[in-house]
Protein backbone atom coordinates (compact mmCIF):
# COMPACT_ATOMS: atom_id res chain seq x y z
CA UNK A 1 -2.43 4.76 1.27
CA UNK A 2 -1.22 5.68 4.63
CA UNK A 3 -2.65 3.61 7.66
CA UNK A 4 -3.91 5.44 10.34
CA UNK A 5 -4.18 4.50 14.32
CA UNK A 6 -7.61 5.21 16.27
CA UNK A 7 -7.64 5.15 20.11
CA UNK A 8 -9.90 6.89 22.62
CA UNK A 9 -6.95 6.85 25.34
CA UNK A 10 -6.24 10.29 26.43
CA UNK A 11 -2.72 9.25 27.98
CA UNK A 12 -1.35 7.56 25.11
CA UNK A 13 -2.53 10.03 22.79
CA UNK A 14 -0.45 12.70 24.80
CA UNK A 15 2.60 10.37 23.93
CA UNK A 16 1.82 10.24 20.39
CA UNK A 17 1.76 14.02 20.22
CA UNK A 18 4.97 13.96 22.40
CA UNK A 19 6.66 11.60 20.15
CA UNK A 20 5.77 13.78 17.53
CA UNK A 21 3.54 11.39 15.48
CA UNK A 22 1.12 13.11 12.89
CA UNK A 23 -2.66 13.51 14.43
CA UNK A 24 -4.80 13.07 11.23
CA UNK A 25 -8.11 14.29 13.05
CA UNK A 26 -10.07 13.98 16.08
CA UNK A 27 -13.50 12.09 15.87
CA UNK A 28 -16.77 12.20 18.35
CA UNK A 29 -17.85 14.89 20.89
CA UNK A 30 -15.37 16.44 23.64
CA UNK A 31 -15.89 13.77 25.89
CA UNK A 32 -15.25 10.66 24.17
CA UNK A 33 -12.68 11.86 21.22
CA UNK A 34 -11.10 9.00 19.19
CA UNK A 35 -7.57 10.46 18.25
CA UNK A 36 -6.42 9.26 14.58
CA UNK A 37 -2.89 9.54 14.19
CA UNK A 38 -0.60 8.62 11.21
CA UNK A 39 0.60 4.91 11.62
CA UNK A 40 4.50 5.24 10.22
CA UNK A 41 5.09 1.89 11.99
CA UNK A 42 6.49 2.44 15.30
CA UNK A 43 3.03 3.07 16.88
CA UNK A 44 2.78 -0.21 18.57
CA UNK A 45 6.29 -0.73 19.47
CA UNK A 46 5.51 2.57 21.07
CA UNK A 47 2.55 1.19 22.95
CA UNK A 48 4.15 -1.98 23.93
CA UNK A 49 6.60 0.21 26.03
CA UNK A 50 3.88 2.51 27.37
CA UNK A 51 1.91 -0.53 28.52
CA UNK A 52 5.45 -1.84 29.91
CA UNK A 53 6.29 1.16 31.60
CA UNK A 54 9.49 1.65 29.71
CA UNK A 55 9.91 4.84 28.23
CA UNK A 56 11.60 7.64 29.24
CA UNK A 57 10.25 11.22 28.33
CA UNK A 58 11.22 14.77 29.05
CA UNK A 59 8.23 15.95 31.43
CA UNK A 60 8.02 19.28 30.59
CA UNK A 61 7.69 18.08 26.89
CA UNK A 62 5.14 15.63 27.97
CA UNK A 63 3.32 18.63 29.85
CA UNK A 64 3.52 21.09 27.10
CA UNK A 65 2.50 17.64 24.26
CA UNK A 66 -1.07 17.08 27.04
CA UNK A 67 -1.91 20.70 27.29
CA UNK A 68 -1.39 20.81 23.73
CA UNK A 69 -4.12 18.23 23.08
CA UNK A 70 -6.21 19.45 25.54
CA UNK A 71 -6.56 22.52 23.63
CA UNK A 72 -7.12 20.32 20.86
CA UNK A 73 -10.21 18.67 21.87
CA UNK A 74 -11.66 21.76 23.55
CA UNK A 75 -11.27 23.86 20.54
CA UNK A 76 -11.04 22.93 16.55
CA UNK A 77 -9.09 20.95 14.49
């Protein structure tokens, strides 16, 4: 059974989708959508660097990965 990650932050979701982990689904209405993302078990080593300020990204990757979910929660999954 694969274990699956839930968070409402829009931010870290954007890195998720950078990083290129699987989004499973998106839950609750446009403005308060709970990402679910496949867990493969470097989501919180991922989210202890975020929260550390230690990763480095590409920014037009992260640009393209946060318009990407913005079309995501604004149209259908």
């Amino acid at each position: 059974m694969e274990k699956l990650y839930r968070t409402t932050d829009f931010d870290f979701s954007t890195l998720l989708y950078y990083e290129k982990k699987k989004l499973k689904n998106l839950e609750g209405p446009p403005n308060r959508r709970v990402f679910v993302f496949v867990d493969d078990g470097t989501i919180d080593e991922l989210r202890l660097k975020y929260i550390n300020r230690e990763l480095l990204v590409d920014p037009q990757g992260l640009w393209n990965a946060t318009k990407a979910i913005k079309t995501l929660i604004h149209g259908n999954l």
